[in-house]
PDB file of N, CA and C in Angstrom:
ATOM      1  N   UNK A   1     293.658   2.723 -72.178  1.00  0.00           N
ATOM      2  CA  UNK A   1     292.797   1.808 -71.484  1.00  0.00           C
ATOM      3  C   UNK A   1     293.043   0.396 -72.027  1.00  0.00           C
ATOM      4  N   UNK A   2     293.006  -0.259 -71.253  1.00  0.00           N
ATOM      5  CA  UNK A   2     293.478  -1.723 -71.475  1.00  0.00           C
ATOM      6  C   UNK A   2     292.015  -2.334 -71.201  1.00  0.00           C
ATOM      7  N   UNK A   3     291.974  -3.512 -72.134  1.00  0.00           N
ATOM      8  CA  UNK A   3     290.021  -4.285 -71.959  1.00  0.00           C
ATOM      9  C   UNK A   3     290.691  -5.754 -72.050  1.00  0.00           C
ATOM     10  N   UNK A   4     290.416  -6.366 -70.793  1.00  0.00           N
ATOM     11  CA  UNK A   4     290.966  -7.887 -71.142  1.00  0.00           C
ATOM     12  C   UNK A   4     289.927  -8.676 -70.962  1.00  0.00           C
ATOM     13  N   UNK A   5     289.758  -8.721 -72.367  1.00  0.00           N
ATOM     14  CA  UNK A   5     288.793 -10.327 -72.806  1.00  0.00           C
ATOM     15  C   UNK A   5     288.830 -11.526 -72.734  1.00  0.00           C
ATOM     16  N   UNK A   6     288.139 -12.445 -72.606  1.00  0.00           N
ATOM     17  CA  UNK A   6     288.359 -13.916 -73.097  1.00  0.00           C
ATOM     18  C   UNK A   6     288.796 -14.221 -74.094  1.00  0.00           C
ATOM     19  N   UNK A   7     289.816 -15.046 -74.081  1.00  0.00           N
ATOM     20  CA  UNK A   7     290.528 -15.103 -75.537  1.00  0.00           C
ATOM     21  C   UNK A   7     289.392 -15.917 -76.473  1.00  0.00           C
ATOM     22  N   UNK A   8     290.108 -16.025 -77.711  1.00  0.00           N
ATOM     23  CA  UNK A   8     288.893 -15.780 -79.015  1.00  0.00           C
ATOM     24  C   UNK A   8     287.836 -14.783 -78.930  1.00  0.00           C
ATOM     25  N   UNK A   9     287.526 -14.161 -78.209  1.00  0.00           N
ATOM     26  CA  UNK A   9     286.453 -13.133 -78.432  1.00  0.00           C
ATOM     27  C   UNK A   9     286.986 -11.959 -78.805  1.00  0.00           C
ATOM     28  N   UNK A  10     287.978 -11.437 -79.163  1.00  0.00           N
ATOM     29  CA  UNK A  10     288.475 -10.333 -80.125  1.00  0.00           C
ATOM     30  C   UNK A  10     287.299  -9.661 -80.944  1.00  0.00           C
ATOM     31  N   UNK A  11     287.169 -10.530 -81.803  1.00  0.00           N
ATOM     32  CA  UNK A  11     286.189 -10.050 -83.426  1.00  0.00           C
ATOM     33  C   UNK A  11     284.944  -9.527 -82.243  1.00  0.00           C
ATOM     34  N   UNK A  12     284.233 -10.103 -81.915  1.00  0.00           N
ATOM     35  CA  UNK A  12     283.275  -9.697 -80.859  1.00  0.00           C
ATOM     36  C   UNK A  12     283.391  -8.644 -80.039  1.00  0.00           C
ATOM     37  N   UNK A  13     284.595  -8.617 -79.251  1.00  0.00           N
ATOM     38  CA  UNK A  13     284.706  -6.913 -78.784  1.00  0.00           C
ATOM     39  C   UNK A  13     284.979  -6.401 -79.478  1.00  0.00           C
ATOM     40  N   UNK A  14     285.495  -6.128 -81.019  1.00  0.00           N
ATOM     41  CA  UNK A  14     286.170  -5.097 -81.757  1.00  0.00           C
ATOM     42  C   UNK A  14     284.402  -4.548 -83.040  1.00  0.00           C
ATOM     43  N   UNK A  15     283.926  -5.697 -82.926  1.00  0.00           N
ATOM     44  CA  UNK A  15     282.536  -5.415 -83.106  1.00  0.00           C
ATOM     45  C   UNK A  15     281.343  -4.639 -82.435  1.00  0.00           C
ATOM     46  N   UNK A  16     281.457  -5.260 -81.068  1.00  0.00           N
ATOM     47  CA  UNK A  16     281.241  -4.675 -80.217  1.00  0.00           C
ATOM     48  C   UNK A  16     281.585  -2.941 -80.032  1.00  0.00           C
ATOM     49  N   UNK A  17     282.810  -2.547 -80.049  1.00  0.00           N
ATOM     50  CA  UNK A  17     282.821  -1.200 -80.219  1.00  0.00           C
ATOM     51  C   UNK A  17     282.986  -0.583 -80.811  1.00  0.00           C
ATOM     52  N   UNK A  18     282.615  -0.971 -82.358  1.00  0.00           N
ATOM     53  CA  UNK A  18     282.052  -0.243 -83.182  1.00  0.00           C
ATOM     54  C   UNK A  18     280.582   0.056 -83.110  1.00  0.00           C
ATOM     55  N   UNK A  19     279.831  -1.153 -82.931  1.00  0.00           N
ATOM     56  CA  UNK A  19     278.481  -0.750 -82.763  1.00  0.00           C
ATOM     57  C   UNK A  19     278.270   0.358 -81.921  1.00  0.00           C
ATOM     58  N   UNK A  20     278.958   0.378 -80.823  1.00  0.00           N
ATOM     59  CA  UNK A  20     278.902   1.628 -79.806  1.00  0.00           C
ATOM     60  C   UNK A  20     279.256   2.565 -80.288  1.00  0.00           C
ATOM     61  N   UNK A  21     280.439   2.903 -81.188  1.00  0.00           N
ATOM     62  CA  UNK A  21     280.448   4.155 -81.902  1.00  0.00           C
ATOM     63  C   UNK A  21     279.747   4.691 -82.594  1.00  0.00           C
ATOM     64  N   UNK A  22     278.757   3.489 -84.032  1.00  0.00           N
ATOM     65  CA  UNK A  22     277.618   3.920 -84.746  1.00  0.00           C
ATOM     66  C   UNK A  22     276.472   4.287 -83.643  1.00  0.00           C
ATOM     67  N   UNK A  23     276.622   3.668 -82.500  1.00  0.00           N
ATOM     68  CA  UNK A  23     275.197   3.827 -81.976  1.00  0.00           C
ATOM     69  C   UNK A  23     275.386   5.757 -81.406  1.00  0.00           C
ATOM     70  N   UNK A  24     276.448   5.890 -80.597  1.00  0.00           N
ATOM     71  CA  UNK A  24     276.713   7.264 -80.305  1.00  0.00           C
ATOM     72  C   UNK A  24     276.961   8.007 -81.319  1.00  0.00           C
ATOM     73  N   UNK A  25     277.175   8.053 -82.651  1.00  0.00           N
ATOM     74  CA  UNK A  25     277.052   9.258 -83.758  1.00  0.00           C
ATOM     75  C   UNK A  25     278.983   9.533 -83.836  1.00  0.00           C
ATOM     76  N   UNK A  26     279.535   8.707 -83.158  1.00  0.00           N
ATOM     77  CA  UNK A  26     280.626   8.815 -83.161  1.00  0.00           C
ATOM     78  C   UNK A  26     281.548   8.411 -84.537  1.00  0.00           C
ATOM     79  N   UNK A  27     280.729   7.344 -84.958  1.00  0.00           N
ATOM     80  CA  UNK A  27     281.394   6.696 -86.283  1.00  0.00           C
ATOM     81  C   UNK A  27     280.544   6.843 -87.344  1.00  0.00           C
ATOM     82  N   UNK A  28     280.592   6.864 -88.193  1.00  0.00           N
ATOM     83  CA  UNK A  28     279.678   6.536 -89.760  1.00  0.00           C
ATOM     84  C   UNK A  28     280.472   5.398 -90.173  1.00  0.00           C
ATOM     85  N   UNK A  29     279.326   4.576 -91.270  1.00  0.00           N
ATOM     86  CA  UNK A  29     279.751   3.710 -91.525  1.00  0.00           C
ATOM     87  C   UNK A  29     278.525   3.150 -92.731  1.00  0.00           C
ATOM     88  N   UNK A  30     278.959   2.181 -93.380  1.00  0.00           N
ATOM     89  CA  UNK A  30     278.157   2.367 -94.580  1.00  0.00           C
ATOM     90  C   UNK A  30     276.823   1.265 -94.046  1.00  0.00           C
ATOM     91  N   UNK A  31     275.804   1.229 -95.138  1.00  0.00           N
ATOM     92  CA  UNK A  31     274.418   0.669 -94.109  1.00  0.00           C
ATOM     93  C   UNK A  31     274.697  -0.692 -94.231  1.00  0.00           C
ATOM     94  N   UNK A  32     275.462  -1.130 -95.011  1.00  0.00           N
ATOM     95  CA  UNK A  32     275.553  -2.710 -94.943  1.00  0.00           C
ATOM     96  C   UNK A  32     276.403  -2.706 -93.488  1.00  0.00           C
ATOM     97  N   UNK A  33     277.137  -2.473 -93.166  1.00  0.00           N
ATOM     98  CA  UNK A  33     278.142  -2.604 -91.863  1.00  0.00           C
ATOM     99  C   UNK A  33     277.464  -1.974 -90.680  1.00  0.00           C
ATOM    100  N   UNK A  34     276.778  -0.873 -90.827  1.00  0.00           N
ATOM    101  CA  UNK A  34     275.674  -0.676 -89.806  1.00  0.00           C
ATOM    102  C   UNK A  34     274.716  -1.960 -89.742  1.00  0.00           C
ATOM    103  N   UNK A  35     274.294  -2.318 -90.158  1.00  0.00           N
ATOM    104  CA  UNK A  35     273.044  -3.433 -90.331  1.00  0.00           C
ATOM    105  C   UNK A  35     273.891  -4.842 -89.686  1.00  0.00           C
ATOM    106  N   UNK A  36     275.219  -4.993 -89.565  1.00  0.00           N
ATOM    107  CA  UNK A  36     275.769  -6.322 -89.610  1.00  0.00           C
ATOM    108  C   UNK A  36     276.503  -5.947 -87.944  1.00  0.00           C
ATOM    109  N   UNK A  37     276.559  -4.631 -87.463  1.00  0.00           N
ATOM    110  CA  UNK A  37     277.172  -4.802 -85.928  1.00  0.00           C
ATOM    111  C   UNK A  37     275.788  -4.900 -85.310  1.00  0.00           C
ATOM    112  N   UNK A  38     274.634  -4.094 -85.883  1.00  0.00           N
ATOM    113  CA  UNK A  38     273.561  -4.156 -84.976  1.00  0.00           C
ATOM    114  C   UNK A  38     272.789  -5.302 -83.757  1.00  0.00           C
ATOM    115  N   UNK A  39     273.815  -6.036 -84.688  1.00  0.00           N
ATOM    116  CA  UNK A  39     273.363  -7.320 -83.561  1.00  0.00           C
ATOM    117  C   UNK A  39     274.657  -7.261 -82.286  1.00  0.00           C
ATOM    118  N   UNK A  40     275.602  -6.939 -82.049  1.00  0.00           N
ATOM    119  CA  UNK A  40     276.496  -6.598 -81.289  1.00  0.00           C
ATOM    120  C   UNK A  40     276.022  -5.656 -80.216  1.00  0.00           C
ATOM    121  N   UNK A  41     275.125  -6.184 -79.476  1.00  0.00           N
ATOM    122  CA  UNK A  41     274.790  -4.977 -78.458  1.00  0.00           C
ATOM    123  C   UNK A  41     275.386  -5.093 -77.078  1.00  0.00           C
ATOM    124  N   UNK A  42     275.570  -4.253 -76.505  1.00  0.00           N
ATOM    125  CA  UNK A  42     276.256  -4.634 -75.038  1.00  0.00           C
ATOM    126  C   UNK A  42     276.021  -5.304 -74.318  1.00  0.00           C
ATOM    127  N   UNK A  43     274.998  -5.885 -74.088  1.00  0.00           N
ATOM    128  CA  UNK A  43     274.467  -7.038 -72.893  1.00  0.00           C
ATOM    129  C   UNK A  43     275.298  -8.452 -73.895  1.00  0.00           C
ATOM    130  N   UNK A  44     274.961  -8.350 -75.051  1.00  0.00           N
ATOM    131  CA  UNK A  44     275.813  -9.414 -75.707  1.00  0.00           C
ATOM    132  C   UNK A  44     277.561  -9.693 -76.018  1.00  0.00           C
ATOM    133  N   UNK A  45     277.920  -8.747 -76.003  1.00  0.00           N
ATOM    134  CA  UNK A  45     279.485  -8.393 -75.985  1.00  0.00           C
ATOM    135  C   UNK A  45     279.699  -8.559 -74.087  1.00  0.00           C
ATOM    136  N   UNK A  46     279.708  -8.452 -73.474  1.00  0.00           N
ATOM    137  CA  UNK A  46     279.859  -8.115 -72.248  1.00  0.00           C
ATOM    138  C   UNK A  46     279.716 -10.005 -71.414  1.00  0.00           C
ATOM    139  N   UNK A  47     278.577 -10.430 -72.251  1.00  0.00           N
ATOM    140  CA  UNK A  47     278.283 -11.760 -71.957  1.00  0.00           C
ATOM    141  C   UNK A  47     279.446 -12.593 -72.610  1.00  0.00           C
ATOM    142  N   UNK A  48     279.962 -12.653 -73.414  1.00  0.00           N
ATOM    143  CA  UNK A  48     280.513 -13.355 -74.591  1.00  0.00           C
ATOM    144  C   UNK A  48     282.444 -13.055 -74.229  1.00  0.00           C
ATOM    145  N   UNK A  49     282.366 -11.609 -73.837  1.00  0.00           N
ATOM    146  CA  UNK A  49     283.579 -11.176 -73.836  1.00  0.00           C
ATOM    147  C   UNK A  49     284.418 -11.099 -71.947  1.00  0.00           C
ATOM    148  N   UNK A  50     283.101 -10.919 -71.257  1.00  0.00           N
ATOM    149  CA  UNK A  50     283.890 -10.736 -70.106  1.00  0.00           C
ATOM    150  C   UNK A  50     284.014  -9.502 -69.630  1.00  0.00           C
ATOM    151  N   UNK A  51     284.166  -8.569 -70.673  1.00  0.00           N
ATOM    152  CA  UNK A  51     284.332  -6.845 -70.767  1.00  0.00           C
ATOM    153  C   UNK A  51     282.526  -6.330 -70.281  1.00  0.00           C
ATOM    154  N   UNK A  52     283.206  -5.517 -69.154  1.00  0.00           N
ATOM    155  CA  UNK A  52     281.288  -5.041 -68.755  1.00  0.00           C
ATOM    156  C   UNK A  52     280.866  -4.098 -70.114  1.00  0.00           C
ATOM    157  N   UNK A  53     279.895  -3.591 -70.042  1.00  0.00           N
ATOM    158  CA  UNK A  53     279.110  -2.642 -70.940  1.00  0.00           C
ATOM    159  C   UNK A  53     279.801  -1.574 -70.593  1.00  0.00           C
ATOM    160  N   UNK A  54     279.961  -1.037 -69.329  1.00  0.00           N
ATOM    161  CA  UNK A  54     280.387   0.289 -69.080  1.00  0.00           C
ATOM    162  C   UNK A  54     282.032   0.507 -69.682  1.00  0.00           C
ATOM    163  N   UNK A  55     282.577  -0.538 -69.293  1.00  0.00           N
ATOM    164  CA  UNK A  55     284.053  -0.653 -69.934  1.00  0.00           C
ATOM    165  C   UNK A  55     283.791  -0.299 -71.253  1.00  0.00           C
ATOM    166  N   UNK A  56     282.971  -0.837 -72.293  1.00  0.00           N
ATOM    167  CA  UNK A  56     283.122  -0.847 -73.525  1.00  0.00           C
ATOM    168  C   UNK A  56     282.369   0.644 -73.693  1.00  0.00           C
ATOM    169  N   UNK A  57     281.632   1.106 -73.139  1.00  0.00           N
ATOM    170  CA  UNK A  57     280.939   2.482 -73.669  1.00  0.00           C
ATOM    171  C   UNK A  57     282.223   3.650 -73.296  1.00  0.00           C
ATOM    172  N   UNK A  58     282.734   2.951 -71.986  1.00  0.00           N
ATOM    173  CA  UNK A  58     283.619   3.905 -71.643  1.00  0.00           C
ATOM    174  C   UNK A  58     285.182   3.975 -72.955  1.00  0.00           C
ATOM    175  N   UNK A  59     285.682   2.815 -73.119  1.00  0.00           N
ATOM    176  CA  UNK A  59     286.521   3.088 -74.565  1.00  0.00           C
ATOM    177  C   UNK A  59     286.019   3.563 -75.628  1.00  0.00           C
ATOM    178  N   UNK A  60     284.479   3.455 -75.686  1.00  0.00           N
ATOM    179  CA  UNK A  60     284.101   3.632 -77.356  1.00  0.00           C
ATOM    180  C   UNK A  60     284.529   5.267 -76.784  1.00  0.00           C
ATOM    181  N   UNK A  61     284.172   6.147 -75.536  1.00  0.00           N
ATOM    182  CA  UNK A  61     283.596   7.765 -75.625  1.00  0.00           C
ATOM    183  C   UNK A  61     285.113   8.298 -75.820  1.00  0.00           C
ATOM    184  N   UNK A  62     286.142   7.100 -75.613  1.00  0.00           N
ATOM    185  CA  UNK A  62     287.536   7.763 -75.477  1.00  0.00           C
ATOM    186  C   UNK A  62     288.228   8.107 -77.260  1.00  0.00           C
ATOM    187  N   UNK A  63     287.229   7.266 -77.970  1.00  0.00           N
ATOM    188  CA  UNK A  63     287.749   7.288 -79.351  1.00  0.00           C
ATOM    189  C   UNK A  63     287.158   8.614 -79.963  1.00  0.00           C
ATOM    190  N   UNK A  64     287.801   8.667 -80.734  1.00  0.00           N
ATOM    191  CA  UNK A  64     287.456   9.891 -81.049  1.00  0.00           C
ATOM    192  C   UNK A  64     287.645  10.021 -82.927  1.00  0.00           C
ATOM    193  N   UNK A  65     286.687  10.198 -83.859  1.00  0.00           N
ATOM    194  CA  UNK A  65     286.594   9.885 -85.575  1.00  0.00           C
ATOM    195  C   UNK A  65     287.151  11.053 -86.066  1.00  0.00           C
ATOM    196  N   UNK A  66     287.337  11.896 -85.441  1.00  0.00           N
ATOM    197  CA  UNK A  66     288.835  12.829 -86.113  1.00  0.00           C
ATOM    198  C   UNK A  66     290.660  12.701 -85.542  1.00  0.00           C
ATOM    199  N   UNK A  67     290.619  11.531 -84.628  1.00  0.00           N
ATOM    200  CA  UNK A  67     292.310  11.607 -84.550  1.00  0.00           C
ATOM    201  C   UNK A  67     292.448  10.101 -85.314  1.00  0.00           C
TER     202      UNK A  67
END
């Protein structure tokens, strides 16, 4: 899957879908780095990046924390 952003907003989508992974149980991650994407929520990534919400929920479900 290809996600084309607004350029400079990288760090923001790559933030962005991590938070989506901690938020789905998909990722662990330690509580300081949980506590610091939490502000990365999809209405905000999506605004910022260009990338809808569904795009980004839809890459986070494709990742997968055992490959």
């Amino acid at each position: 899957m290809i996600l084309r952003y607004k350029s400079g907003t990288d760090s923001i989508l790559a933030n962005g879908l991590l938070a989506e992974l901690v938020r789905s149980g998909k990722a662990k991650v330690a509580k300081p780095i949980e506590d610091q994407v939490k502000s990365f929520d999809l209405k905000r990534v999506e605004a910022e990046t260009d990338v809808s919400a569904n795009l980004i929920q839809e890459a986070a479900g494709l990742m997968d924390s055992n490959s």
